[in-house]
Each structure stands twice: as structure tokens, then as C-alpha cells.
Protein backbone atom coordinates (compact mmCIF):
# COMPACT_ATOMS: atom_id res chain seq x y z
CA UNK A 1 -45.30 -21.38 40.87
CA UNK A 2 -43.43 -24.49 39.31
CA UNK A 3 -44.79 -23.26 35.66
CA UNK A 4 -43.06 -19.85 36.40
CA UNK A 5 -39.97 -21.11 37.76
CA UNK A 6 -39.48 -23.31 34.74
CA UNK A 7 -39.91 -20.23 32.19
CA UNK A 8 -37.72 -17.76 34.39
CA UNK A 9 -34.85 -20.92 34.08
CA UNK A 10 -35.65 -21.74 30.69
CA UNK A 11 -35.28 -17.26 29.74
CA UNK A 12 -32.13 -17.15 31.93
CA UNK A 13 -30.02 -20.21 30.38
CA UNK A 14 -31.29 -18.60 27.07
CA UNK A 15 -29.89 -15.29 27.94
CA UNK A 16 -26.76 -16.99 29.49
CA UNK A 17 -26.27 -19.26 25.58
CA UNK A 18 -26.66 -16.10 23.93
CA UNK A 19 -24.26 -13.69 26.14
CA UNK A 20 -21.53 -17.11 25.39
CA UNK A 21 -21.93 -17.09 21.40
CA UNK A 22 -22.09 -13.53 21.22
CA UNK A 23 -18.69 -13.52 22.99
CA UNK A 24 -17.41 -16.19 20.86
CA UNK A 25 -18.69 -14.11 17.65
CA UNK A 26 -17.31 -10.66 19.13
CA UNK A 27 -13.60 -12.65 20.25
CA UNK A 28 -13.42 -14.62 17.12
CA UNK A 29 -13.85 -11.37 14.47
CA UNK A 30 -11.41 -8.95 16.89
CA UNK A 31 -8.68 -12.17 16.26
CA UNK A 32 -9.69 -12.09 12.38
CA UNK A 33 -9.27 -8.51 12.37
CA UNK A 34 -6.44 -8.20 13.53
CA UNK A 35 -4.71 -10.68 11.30
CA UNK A 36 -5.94 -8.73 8.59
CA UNK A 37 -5.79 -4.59 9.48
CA UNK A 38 -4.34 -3.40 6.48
CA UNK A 39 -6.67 -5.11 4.04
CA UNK A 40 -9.41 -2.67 3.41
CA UNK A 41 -12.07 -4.09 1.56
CA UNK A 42 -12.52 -2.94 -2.16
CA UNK A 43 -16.23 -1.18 -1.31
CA UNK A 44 -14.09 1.07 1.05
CA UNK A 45 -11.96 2.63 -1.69
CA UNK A 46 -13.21 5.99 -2.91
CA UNK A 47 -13.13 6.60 -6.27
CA UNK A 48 -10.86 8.97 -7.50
CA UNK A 49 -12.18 12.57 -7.83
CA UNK A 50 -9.75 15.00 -9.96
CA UNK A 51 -8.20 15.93 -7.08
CA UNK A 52 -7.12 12.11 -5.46
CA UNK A 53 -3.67 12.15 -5.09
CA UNK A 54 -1.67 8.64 -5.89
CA UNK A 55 0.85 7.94 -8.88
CA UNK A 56 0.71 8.20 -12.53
CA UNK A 57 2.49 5.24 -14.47
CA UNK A 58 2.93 3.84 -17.74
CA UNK A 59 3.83 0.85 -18.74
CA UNK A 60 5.83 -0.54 -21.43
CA UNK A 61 4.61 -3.62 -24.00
CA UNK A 62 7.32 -4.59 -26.77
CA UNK A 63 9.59 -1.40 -25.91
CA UNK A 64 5.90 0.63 -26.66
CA UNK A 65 5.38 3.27 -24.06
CA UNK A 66 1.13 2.42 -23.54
CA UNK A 67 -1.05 4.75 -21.87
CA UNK A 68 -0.59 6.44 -18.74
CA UNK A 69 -2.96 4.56 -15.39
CA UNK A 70 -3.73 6.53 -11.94
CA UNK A 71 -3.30 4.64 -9.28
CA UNK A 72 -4.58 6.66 -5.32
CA UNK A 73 -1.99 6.14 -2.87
CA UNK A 74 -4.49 4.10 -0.76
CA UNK A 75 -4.64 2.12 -3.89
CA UNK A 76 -1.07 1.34 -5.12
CA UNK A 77 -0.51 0.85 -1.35
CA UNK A 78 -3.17 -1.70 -0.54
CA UNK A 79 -2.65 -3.90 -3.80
CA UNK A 80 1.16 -3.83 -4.72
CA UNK A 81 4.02 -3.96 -2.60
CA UNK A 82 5.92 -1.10 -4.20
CA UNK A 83 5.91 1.18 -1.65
CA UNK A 84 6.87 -1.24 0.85
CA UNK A 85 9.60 -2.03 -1.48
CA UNK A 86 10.92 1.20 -2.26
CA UNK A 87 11.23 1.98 1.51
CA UNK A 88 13.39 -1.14 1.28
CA UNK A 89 15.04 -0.48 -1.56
CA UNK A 90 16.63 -3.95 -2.36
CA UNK A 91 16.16 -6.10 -5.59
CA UNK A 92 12.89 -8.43 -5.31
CA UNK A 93 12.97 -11.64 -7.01
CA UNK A 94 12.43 -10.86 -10.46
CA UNK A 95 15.43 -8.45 -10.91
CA UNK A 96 14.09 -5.07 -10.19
CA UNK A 97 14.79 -2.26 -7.74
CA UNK A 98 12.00 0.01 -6.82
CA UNK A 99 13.66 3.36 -5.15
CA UNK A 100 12.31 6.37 -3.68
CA UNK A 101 13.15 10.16 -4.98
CA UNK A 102 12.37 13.53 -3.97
CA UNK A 103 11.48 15.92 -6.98
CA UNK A 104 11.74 19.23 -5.56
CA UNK A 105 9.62 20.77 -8.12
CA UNK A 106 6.91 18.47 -7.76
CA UNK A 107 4.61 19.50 -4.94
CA UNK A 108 3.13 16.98 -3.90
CA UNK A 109 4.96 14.62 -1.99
CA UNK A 110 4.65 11.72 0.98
CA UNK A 111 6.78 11.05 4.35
CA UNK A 112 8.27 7.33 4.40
CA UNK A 113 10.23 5.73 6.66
CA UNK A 114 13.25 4.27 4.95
CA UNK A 115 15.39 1.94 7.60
CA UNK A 116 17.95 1.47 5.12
CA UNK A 117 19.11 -1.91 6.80
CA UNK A 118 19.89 -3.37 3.50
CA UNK A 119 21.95 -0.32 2.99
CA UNK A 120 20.07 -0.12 -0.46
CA UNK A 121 20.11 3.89 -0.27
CA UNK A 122 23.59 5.43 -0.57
CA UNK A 123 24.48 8.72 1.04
CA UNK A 124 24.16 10.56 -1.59
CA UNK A 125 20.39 9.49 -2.12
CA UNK A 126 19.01 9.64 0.61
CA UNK A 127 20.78 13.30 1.19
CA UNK A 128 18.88 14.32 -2.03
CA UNK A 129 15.44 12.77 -0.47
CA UNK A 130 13.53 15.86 0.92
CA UNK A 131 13.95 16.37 4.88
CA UNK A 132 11.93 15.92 7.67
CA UNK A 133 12.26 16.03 11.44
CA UNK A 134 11.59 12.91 11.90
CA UNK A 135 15.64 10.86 11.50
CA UNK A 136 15.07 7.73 8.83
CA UNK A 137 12.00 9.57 8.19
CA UNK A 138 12.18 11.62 4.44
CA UNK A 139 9.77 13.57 1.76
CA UNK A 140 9.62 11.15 -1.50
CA UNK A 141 7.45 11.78 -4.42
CA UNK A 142 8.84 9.80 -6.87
CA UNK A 143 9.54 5.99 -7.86
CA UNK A 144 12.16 4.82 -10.12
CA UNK A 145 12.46 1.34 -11.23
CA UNK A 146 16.35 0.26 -11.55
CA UNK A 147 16.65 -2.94 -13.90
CA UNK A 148 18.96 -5.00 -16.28
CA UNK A 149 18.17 -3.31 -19.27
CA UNK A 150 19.76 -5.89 -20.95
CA UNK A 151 18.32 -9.23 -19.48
CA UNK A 152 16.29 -10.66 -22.62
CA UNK A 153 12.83 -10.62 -20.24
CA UNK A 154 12.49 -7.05 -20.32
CA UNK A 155 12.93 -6.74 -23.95
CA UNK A 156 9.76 -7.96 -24.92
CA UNK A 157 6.10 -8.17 -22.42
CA UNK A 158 4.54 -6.16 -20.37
CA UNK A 159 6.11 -4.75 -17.40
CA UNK A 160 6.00 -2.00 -15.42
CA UNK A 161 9.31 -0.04 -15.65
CA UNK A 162 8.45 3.72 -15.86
CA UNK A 163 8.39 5.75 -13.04
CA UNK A 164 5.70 6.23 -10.21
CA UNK A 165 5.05 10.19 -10.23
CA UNK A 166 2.88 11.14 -7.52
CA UNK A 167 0.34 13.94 -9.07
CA UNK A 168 -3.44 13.96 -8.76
CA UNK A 169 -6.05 12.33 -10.93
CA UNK A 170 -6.99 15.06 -12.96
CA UNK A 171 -3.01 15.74 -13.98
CA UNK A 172 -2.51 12.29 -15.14
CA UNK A 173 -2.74 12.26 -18.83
């Protein structure tokens, strides 16, 4: 009887050492998580199919217009903070303005919030933005990029001043 008391003791504070790390495991990865929801890790990004939607872009390099890149809209809005910015609409750091507009013959198109705390967005533009019935809430389907055209760092280098288009994969060319 002792022998069998000692196992059953010896089982249950092993049970009762594994239910308490298990907890702290399952508690400690729900606080990482959270910290972290809109990460999603690179292995979770599809790859685009001709029909992904996102943004077509170019870039310029010494005033040279270089070839077009696709970027999904789970892409551009996971790795840059453009469309975050746009919705914000005020200058970041480096002197440019990232705005949202609504190209009515472009079919595609995205609802964004747009606060407009900063009063960034006149009347006037965000009365062109395409409507929805949700107020602060509009149809966008465009970028622009508003800079100094004349500040000396834009002149020569690569930057990314041409307009976000939102099109599918396949139309980017």
C-alpha cells in the first residue's frame, strides 16, 4: 500500500507541474499575441495570383521612371505605413504627404476610415472621395504622394513618389 501511495502522489504532483507550466505557456503566448495582432508572419502571405488585388507603383531613380512593382493590400498594409498614413493625411518626417483619392473609373476600390483630426483633408477632397454609409468612413482607390518638388533630396535617389493605383496583379504592367 505505501509503494502505491507514493506513485499515485508522485503521478498527481506531476499532473499538477504540468497543468501550472502549461498555463504559464498558454498565458504567456495570449500576452505575446496580443502585443503583436497585426503582424502576420511572412509564411501567411499568399502569393499573388493574377487576380490579388493591392497597388501598382513605380518608383523614380535620378528623375527615371523604373519599372512598375505589385504590392497585395495585405502586403503594402502589413510592411509600410502608407495606408495608415494616408488615412492621416499629414506630412511624415521626411517631407511627404501620402493622400487618399477616389477614381471613379477605377473599379476597384477600398473603405477607410479617415478621422481627419489633423484636418489634412479639405472639403473639397474628401467630398470627391467615393461615399459610404458609414460618416468618416469613404471609398479610396488611389494614393498620391504630395512633395517639395524642389527640395534638392528628391532630385536625385530612389524614392517612391508615383502614385499607389489599386488594380490586380495581372493588370500591373
Amino acid at each position: 500500500m505505501k509503494i502505491s501511495k507514493k506513485i499515485i502522489i508522485v503521478i498527481l504532483l506531476i499532473i499538477i507541474i504540468g497543468i501550472i507550466i502549461g498555463s504559464y505557456f498558454l498565458f504567456f503566448d495570449k500576452k505575446s499575441s496580443n502585443n503583436e495582432s497585426s503582424l502576420i508572419p511572412a509564411a501567411t502571405i499568399l502569393p499573388n495570383t493574377p487576380n490579388t488585388v493591392g497597388f501598382c507603383q513605380s518608383a523614380t531613380f535620378d528623375g527615371v521612371d523604373q519599372p512598375k512593382r505589385f504590392r497585395s493590400v495585405e502586403d503594402i498594409a502589413i510592411s509600410t505605413k502608407v495606408l495608415d498614413t494616408a488615412d492621416i493625411g499629414t506630412v511624415i518626417s521626411n517631407g511627404i504627404q501620402y493622400k487618399w483619392v477616389y477614381d471613379s473609373t477605377n473599379s476597384l476600390n477600398i473603405s477607410r476610415e479617415l478621422t481627419n483630426a489633423s484636418n489634412a483633408y479639405s472639403s473639397a477632397e474628401l467630398s470627391a472621395l467615393g461615399k459610404t454609409d458609414k460618416p468618416g468612413t469613404y471609398l479610396v482607390n488611389k494614393i498620391i504622394t504630395l512633395y517639395d518638388k524642389n527640395d534638392p533630396k528628391y532630385k536625385t535617389g530612389f524614392y517612391n513618389l508615383n502614385p499607389y493605383i489599386m488594380t490586380t496583379f495581372s493588370n500591373c504592367k
